[in-house]
C-alpha atoms as a PDB file:
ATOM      1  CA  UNK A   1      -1.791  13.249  -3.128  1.00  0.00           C
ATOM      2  CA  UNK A   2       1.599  12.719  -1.293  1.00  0.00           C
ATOM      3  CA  UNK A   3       4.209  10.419  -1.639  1.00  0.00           C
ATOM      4  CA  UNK A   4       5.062   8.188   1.651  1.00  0.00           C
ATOM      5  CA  UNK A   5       7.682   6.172  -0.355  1.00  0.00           C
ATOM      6  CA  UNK A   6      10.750   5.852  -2.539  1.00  0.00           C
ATOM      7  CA  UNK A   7      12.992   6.202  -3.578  1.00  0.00           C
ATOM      8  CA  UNK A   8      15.039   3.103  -2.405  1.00  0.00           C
ATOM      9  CA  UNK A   9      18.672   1.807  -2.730  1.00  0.00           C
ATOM     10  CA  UNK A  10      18.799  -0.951  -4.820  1.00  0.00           C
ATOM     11  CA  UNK A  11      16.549  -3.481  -5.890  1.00  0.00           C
ATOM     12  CA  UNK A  12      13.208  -4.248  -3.985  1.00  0.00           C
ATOM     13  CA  UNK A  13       9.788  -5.881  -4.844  1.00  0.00           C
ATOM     14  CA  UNK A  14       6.512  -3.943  -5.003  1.00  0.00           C
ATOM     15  CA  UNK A  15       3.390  -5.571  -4.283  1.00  0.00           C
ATOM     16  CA  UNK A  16       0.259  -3.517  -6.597  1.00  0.00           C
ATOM     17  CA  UNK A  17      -3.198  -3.938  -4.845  1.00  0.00           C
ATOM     18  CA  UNK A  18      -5.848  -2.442  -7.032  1.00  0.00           C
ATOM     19  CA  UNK A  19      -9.336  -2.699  -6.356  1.00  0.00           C
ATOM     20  CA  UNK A  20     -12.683  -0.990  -6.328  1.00  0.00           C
ATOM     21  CA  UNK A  21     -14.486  -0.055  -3.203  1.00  0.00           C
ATOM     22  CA  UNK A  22     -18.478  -1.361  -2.184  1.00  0.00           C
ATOM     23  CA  UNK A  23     -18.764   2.420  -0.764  1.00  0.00           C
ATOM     24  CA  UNK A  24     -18.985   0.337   2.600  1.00  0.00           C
ATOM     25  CA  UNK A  25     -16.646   3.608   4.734  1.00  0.00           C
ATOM     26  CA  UNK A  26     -18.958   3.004   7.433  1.00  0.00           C
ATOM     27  CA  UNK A  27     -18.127  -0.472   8.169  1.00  0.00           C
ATOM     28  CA  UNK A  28     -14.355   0.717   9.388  1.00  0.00           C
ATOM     29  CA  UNK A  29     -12.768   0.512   6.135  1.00  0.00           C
ATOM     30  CA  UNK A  30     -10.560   3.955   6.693  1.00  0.00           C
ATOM     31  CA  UNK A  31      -9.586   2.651  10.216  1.00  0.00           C
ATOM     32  CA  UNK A  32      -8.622  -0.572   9.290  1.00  0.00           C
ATOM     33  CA  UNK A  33      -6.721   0.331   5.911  1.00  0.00           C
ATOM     34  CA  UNK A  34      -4.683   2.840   8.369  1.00  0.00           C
ATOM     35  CA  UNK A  35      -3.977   0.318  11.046  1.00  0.00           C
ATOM     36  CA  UNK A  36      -2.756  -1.897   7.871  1.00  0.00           C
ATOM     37  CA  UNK A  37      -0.284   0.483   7.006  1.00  0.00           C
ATOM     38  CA  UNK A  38       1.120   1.194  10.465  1.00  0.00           C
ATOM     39  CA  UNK A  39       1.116  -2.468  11.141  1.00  0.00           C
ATOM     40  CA  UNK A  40       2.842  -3.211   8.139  1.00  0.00           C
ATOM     41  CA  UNK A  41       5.720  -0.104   8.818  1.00  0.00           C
ATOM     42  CA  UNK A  42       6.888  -2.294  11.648  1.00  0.00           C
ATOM     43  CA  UNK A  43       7.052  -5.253   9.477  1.00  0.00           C
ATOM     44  CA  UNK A  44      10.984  -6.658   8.832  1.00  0.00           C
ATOM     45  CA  UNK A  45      11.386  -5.853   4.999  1.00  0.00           C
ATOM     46  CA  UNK A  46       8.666  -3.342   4.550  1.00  0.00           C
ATOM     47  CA  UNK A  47      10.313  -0.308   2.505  1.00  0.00           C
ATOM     48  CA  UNK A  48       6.769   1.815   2.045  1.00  0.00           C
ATOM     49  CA  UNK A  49       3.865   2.801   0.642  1.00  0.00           C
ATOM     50  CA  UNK A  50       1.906   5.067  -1.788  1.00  0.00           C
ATOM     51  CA  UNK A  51      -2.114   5.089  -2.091  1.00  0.00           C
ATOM     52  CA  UNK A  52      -4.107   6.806  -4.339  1.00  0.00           C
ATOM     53  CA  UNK A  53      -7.790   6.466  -4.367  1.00  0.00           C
ATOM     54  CA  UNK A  54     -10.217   8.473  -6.964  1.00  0.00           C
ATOM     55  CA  UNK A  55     -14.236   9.620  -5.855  1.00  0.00           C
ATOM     56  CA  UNK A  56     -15.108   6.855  -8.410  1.00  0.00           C
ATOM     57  CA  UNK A  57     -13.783   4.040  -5.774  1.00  0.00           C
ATOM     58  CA  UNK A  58     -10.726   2.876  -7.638  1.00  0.00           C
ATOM     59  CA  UNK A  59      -7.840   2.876  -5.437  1.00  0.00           C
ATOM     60  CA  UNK A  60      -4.271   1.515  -6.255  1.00  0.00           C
ATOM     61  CA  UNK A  61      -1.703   0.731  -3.143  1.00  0.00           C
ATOM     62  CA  UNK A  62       1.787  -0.176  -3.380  1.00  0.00           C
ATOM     63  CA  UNK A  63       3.708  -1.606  -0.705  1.00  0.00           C
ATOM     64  CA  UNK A  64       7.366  -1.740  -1.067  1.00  0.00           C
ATOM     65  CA  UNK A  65       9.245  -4.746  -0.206  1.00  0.00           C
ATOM     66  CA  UNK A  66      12.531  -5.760   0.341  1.00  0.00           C
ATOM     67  CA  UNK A  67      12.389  -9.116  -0.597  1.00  0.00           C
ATOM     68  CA  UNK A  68       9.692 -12.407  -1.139  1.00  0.00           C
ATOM     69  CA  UNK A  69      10.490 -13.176   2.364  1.00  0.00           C
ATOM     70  CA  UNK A  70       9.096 -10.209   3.896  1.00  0.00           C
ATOM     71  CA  UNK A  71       5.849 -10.539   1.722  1.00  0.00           C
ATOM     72  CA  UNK A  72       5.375 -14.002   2.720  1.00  0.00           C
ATOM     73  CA  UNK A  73       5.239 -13.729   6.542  1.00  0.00           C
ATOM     74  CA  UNK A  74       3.212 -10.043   5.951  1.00  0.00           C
ATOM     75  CA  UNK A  75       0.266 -12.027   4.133  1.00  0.00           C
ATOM     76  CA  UNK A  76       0.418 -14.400   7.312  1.00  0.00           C
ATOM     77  CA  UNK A  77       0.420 -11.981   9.741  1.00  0.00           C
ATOM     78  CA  UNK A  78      -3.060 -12.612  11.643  1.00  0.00           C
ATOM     79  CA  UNK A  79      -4.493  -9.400  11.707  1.00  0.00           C
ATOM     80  CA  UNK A  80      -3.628  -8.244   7.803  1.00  0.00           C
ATOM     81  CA  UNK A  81      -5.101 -12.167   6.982  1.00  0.00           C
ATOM     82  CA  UNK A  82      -8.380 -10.772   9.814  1.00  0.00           C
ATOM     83  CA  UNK A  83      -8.141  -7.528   6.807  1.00  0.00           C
ATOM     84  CA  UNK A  84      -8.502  -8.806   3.554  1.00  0.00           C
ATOM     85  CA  UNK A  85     -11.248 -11.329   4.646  1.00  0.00           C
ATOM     86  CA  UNK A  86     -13.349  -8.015   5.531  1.00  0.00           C
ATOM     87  CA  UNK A  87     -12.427  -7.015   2.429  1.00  0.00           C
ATOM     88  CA  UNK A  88     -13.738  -9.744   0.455  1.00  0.00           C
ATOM     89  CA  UNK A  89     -16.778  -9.463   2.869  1.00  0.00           C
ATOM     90  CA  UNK A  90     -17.498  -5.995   3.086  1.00  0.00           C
ATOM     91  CA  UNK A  91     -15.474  -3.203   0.962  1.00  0.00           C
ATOM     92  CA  UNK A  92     -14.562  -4.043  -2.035  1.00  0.00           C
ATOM     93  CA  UNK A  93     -16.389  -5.319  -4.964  1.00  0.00           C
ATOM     94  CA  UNK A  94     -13.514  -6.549  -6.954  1.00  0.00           C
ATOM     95  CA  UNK A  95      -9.403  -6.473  -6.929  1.00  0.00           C
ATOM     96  CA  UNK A  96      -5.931  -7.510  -8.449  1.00  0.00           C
ATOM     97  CA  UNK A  97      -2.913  -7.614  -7.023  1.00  0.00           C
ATOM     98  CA  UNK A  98       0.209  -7.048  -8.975  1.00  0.00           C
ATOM     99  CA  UNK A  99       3.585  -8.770  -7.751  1.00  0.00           C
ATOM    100  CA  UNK A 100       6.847  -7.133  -9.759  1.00  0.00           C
ATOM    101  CA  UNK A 101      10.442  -6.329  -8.880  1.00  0.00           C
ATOM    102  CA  UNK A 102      11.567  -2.565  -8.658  1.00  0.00           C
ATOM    103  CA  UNK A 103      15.438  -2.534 -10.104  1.00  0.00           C
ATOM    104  CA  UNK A 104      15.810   1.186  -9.818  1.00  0.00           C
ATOM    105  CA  UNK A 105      13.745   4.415  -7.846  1.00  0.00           C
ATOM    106  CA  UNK A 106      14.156   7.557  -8.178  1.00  0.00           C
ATOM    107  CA  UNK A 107      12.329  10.809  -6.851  1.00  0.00           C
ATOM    108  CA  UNK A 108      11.863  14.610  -8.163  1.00  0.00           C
ATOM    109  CA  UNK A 109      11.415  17.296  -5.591  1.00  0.00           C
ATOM    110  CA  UNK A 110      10.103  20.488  -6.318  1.00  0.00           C
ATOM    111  CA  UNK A 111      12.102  22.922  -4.158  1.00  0.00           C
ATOM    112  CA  UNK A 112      10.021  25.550  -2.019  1.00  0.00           C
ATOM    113  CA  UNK A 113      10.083  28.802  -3.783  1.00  0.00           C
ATOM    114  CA  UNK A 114      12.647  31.681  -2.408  1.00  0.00           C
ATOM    115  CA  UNK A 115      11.670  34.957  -1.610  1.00  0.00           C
ATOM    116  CA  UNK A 116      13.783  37.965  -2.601  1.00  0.00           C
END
């Protein structure tokens, strides 16, 4: 697992999607969750976004958000309202989604080794 996000100058709002799949891949879940992501990155007020997903179908997403504004006109953005109705149709048998406000983020980096 990498991280895309984070971590982020002053305050911001994450947005905590967890849910468990239907196993439904073939249905263009994996094509559709990446198009999300893309489609949100050009989104005014989208900061980024970390996934994690086990083999038992749990998965946990958090999009980063610069403010309630930017969430608001993302969840009525056609295409991302077109997603989660597949969602609730096809790929996932149950979710939760987490609303919360990030006051402080900050990152460790392991640095690459050095060879002597």
């Amino acid at each position: 697992m990498s991280l895309v996000s984070g971590p982020f100058e002053g305050p911001c709002i994450a947005v905590i999607f967890t849910s468990v799949r239907t196993g439904a891949d073939a249905q263009g879940y994996g094509e559709t969750a990446e198009h999300m992501v893309r489609l949100a990155a050009r989104q005014p007020g989208f900061l980024g976004v970390d996934s994690a997903r086990g083999p038992d179908g749990l998965g946990i997403t958090v999009a980063y958000w610069r403010d309630e504004e930017s969430i608001a006109a993302w969840r009525e953005h056609a295409e991302h309202a077109a997603a989660r109705q597949a969602g609730r149709d096809r790929w996932y048998e149950e979710f939760v989604v987490h609303v919360t406000h990030v006051d402080r983020s900050y990152a460790f980096h392991r640095p690459p080794p050095t060879t002597t």
